[in-house]
C-alpha atoms as a PDB file:
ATOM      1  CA  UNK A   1      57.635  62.162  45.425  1.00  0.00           C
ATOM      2  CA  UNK A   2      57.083  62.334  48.903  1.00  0.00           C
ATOM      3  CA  UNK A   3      58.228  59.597  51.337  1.00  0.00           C
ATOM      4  CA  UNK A   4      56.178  60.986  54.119  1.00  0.00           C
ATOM      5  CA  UNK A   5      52.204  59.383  54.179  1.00  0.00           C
ATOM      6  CA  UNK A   6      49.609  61.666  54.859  1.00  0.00           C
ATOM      7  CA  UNK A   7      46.944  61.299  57.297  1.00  0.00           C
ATOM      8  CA  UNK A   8      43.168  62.365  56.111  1.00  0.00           C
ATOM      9  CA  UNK A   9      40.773  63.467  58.955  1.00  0.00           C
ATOM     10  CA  UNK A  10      37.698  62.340  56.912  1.00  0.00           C
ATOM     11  CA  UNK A  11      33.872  61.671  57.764  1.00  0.00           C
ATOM     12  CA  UNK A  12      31.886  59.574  55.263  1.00  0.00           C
ATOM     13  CA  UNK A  13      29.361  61.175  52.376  1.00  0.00           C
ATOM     14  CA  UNK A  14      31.238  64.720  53.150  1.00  0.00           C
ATOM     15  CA  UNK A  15      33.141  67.291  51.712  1.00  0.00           C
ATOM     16  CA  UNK A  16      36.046  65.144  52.984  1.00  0.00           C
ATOM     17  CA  UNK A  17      35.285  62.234  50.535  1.00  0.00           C
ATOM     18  CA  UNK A  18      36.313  64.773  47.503  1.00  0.00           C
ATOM     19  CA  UNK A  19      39.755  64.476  49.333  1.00  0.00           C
ATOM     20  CA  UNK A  20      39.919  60.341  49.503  1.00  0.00           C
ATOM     21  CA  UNK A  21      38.505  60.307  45.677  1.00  0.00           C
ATOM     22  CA  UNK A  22      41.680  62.617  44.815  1.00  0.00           C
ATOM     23  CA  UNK A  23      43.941  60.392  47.428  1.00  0.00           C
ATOM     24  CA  UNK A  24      42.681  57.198  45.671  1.00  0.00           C
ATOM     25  CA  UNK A  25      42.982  58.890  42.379  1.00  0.00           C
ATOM     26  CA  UNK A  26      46.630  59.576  43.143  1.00  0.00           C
ATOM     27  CA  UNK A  27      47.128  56.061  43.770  1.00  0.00           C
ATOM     28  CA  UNK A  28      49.690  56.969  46.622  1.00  0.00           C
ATOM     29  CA  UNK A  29      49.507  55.295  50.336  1.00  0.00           C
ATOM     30  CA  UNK A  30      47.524  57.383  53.476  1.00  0.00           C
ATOM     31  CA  UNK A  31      46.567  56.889  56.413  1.00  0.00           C
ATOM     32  CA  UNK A  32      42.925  57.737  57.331  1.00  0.00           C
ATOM     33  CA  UNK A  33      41.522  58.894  61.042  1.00  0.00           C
ATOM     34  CA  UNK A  34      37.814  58.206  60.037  1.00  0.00           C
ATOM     35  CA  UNK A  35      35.435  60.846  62.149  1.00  0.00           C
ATOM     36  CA  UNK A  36      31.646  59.855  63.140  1.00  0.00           C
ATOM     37  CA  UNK A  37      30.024  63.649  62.673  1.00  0.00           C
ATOM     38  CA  UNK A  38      26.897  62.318  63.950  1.00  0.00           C
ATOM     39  CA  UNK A  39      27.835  62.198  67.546  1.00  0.00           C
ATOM     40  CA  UNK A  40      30.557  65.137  67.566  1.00  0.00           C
ATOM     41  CA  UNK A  41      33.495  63.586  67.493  1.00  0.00           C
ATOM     42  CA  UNK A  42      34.832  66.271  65.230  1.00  0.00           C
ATOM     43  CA  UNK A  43      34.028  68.491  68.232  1.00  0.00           C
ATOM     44  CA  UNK A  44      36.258  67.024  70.507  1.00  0.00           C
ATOM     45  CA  UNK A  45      39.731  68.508  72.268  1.00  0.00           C
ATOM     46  CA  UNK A  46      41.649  65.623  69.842  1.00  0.00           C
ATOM     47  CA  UNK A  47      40.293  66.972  66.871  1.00  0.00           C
ATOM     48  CA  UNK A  48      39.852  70.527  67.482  1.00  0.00           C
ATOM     49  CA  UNK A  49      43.750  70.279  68.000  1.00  0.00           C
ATOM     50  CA  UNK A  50      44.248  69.566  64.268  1.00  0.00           C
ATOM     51  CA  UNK A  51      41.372  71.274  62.432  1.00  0.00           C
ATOM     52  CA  UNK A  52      39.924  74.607  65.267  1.00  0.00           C
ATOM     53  CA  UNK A  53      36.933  74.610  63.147  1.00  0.00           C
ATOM     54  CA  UNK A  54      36.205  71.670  63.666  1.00  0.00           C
ATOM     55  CA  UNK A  55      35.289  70.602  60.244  1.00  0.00           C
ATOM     56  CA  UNK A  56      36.620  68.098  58.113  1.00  0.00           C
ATOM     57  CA  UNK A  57      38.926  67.562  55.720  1.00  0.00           C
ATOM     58  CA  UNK A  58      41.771  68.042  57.272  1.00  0.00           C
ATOM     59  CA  UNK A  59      45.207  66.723  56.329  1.00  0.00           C
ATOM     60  CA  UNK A  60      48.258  65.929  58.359  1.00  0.00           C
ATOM     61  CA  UNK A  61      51.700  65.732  56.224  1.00  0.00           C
ATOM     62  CA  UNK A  62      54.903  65.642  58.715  1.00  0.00           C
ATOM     63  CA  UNK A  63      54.755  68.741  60.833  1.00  0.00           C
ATOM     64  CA  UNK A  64      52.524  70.539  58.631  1.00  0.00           C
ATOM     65  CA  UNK A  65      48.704  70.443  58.675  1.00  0.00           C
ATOM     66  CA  UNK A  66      46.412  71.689  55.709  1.00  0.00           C
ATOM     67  CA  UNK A  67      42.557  72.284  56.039  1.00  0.00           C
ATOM     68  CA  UNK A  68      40.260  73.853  54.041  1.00  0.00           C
ATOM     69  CA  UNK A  69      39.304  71.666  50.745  1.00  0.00           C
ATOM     70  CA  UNK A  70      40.534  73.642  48.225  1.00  0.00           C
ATOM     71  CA  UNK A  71      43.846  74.278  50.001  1.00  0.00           C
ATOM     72  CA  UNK A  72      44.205  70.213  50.405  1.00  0.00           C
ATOM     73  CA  UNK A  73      44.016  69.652  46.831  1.00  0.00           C
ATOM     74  CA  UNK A  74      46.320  72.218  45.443  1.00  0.00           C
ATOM     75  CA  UNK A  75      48.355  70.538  48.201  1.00  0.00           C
ATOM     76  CA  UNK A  76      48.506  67.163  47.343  1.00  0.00           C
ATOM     77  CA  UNK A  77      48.261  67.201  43.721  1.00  0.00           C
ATOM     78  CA  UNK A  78      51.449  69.477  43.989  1.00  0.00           C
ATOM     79  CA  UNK A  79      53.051  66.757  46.366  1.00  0.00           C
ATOM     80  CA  UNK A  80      52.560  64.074  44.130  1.00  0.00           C
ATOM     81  CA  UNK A  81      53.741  65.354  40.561  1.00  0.00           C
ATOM     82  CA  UNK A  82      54.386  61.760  39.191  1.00  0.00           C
ATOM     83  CA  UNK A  83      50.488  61.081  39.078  1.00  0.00           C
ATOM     84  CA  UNK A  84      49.946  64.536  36.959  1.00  0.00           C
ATOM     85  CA  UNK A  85      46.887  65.701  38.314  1.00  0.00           C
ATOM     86  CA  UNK A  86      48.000  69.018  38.485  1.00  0.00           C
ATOM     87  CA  UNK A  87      49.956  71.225  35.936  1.00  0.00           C
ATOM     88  CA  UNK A  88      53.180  72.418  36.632  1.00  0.00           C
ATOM     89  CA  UNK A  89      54.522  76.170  36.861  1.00  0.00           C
ATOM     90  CA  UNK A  90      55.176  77.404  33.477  1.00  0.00           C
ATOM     91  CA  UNK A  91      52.573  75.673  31.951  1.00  0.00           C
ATOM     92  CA  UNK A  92      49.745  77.391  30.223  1.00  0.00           C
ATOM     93  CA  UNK A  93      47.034  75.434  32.226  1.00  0.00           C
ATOM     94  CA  UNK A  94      48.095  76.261  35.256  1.00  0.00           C
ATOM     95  CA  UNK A  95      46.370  79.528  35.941  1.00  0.00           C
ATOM     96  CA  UNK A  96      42.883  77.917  34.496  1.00  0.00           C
ATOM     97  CA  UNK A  97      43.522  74.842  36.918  1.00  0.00           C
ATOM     98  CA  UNK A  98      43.843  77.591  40.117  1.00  0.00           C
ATOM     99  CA  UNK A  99      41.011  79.579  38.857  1.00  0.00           C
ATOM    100  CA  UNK A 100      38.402  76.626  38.492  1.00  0.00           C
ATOM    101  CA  UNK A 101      39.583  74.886  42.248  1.00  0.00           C
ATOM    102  CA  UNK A 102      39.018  78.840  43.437  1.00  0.00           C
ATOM    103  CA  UNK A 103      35.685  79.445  41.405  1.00  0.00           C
ATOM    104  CA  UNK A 104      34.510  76.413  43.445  1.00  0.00           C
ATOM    105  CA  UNK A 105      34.867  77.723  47.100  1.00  0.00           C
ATOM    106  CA  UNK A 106      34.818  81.086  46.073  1.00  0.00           C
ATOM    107  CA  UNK A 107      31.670  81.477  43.767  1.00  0.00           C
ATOM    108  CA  UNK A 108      30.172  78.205  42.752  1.00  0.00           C
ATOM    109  CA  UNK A 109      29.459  76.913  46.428  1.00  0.00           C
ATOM    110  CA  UNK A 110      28.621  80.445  48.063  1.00  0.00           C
ATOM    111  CA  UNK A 111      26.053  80.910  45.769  1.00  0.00           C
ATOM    112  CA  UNK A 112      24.518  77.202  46.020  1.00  0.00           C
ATOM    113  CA  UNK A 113      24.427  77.570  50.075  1.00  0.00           C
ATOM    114  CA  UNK A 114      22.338  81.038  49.380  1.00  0.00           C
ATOM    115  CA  UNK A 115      19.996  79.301  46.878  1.00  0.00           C
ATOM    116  CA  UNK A 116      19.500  76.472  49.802  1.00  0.00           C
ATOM    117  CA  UNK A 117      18.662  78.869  52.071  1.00  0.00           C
ATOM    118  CA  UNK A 118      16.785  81.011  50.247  1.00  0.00           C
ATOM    119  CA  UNK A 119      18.665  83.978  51.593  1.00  0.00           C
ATOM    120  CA  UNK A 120      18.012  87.574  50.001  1.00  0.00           C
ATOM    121  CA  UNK A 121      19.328  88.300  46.629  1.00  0.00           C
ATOM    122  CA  UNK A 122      22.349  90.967  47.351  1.00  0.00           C
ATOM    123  CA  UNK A 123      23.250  93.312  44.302  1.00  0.00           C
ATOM    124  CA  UNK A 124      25.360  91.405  41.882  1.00  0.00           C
ATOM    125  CA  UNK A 125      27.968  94.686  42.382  1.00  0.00           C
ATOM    126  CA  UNK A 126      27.793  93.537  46.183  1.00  0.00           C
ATOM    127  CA  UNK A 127      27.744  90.011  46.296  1.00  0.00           C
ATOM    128  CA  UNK A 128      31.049  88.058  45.318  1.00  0.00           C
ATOM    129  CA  UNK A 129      29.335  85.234  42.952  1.00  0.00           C
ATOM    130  CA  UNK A 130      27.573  88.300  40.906  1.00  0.00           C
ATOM    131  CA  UNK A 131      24.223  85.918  40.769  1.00  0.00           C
ATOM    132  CA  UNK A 132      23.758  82.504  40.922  1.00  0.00           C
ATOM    133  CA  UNK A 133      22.253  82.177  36.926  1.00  0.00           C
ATOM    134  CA  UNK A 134      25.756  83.922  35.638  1.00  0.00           C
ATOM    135  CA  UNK A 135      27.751  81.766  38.057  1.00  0.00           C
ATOM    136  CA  UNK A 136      25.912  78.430  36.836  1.00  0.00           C
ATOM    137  CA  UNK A 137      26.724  80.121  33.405  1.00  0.00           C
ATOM    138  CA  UNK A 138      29.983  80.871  33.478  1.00  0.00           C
ATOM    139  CA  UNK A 139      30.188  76.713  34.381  1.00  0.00           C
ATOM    140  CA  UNK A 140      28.178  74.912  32.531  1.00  0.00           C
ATOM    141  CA  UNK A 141      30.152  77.130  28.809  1.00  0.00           C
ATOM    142  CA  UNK A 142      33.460  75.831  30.392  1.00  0.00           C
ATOM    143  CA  UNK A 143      32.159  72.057  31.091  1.00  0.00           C
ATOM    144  CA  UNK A 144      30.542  72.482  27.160  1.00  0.00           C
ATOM    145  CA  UNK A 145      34.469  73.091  25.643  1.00  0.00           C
ATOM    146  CA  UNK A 146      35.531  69.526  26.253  1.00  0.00           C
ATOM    147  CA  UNK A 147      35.583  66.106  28.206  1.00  0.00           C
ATOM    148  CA  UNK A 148      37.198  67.770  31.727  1.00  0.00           C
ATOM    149  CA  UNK A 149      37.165  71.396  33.284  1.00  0.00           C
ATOM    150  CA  UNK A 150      40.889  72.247  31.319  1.00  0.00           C
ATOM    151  CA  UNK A 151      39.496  70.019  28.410  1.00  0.00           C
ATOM    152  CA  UNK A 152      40.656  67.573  27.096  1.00  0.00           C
ATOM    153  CA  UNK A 153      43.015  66.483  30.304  1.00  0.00           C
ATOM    154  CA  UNK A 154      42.119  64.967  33.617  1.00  0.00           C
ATOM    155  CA  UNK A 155      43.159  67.323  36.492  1.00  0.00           C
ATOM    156  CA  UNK A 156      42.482  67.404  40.025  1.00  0.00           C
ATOM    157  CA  UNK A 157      39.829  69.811  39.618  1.00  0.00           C
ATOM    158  CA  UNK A 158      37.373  67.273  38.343  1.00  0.00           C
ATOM    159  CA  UNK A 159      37.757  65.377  41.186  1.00  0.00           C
ATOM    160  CA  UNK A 160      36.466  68.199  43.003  1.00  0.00           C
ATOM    161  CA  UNK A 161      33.663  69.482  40.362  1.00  0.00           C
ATOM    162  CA  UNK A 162      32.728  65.852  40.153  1.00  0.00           C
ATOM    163  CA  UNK A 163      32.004  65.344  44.135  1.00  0.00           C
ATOM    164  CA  UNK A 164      30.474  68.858  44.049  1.00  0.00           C
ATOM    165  CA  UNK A 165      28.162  68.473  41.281  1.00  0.00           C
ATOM    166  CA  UNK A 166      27.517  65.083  42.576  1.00  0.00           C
ATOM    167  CA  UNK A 167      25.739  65.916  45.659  1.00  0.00           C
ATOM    168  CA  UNK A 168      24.410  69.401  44.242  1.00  0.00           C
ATOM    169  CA  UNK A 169      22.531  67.901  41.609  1.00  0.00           C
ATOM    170  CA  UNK A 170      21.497  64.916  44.090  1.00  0.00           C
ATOM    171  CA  UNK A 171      19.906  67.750  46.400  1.00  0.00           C
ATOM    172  CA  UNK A 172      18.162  69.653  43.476  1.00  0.00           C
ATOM    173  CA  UNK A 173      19.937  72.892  44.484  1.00  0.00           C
ATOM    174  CA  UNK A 174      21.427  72.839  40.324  1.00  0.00           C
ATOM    175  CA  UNK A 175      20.085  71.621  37.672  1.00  0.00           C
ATOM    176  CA  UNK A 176      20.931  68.818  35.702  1.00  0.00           C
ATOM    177  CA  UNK A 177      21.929  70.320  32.525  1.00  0.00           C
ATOM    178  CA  UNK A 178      23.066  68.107  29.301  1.00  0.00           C
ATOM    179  CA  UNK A 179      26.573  69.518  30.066  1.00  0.00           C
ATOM    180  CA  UNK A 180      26.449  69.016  33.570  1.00  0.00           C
ATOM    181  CA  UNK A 181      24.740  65.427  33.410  1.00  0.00           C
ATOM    182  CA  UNK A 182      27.195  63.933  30.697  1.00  0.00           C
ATOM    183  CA  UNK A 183      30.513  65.176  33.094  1.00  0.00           C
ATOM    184  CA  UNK A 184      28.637  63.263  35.803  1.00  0.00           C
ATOM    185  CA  UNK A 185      28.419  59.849  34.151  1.00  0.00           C
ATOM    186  CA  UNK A 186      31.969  60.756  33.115  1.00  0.00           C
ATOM    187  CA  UNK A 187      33.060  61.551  36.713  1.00  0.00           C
ATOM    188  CA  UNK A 188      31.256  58.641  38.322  1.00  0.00           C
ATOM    189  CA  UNK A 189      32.370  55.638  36.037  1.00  0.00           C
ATOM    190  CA  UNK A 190      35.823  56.182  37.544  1.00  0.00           C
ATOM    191  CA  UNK A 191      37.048  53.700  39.668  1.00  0.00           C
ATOM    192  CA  UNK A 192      38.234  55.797  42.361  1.00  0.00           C
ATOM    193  CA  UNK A 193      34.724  57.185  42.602  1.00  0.00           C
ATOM    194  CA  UNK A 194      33.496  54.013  42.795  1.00  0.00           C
ATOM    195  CA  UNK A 195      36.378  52.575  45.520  1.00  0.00           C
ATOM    196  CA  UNK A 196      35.331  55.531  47.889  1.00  0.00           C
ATOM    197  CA  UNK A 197      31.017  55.071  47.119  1.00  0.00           C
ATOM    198  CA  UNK A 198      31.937  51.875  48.526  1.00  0.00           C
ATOM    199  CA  UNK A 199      34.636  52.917  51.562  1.00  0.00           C
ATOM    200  CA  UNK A 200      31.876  55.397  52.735  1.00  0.00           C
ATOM    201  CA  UNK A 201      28.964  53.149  52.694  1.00  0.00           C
ATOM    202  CA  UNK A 202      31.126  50.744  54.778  1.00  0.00           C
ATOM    203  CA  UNK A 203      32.249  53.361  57.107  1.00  0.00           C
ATOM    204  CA  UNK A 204      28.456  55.003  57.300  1.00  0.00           C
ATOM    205  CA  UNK A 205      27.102  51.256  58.218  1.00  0.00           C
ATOM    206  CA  UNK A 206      29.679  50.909  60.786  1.00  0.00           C
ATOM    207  CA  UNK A 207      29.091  54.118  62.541  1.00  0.00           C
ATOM    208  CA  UNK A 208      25.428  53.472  62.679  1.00  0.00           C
ATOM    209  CA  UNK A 209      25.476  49.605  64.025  1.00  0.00           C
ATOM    210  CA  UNK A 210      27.508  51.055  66.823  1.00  0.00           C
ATOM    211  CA  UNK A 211      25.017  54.179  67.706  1.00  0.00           C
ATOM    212  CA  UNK A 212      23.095  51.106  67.768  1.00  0.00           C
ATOM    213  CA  UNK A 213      25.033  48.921  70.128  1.00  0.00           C
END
């Protein structure tokens, strides 16, 4: 186990809060640098110093930093083997657990973005989702083989397909399939999900009382 805490760049009701879930879920201690979006502070010189993109999550750990979301998780649920969240080397899930946490930022949210946006369909031999029906596809069989994305175990990677089909859903950009709608009320009656609804509404109210003040 780590003695080092990490810090979380977060902003409330964002990708970042997939990051807190899995922080809470690891039941380890952080600090948190809590980001108001809404008036740029991820924009400025302070922030742009940890994270160039400006764009949260990001996570600070010693002298390393990690950003991009997917990175972060394989990150942390590595750092923190005691809370098994992740599986080892070796072990036969391991290589399904990196697959799914890549399917999400490399097919699964691509292809949601272009449906948003209504972009032009590019040939499936082009585009690197294929097509958004065999993506949503390829998903929904895996979610159908059992309780979590590996099956029958709780990984990491739910924490992230939970918050992503969360707000997906929420927006109408995928539908609410019987697969997809029982892993929700699976996902949601956690209490970590429920400890960071609750941090972010706090942290959203605060930020707008003082745009207010």
């Amino acid at each position: 186990m780590s003695t080092d805490k990490v810090t979380l760049y977060h902003s409330p009701n964002t990708r970042s809060s997939a990051v807190l879930t899995l922080l809470e879920e690891l039941g380890v201690p952080y600090d948190l640098q809590v980001l108001n979006t809404k008036i740029g502070e991820q924009s400025q010189p302070s922030y742009l110093a940890v994270n160039p993109m400006g764009k949260v999550p990001a996570l600070k750990h010693g002298d390393a930093v990690v950003t991009e979301q997917v990175a972060i998780f394989i990150y942390l649920a590595d750092l923190y083997p005691e809370a098994k969240l992740a599986p080892p080397l070796g072990d036969p899930l391991r290589g399904p657990y990196l697959r799914w946490l890549a399917y999400y930022s490399s097919s699964f949210e691509p292809a949601v973005v272009d449906r948003a946006m209504k972009r032009e369909t590019t040939p499936s031999t082009m585009c690197p989702y294929g097509d958004y029906d065999r993506m949503l596809k390829t998903l929904v069989d895996q979610l159908a083989k059992g309780r979590y994305i590996l099956g029958e175990g709780f990984s990491a990677a739910d924490v992230l397909w939970g918050t992503a089909l969360a707000w997906t859903t929420a927006w109408k950009l995928v539908p609410e399939t019987p697969e997809i709608t029982t892993y929700l009320h699976r996902m949601g009656s956690r209490p970590a999900t429920a400890r960071v609804k609750a941090m972010d509404a706090e942290f959203a109210a605060a930020q707008a009382a003082g745009a207010k003040s």
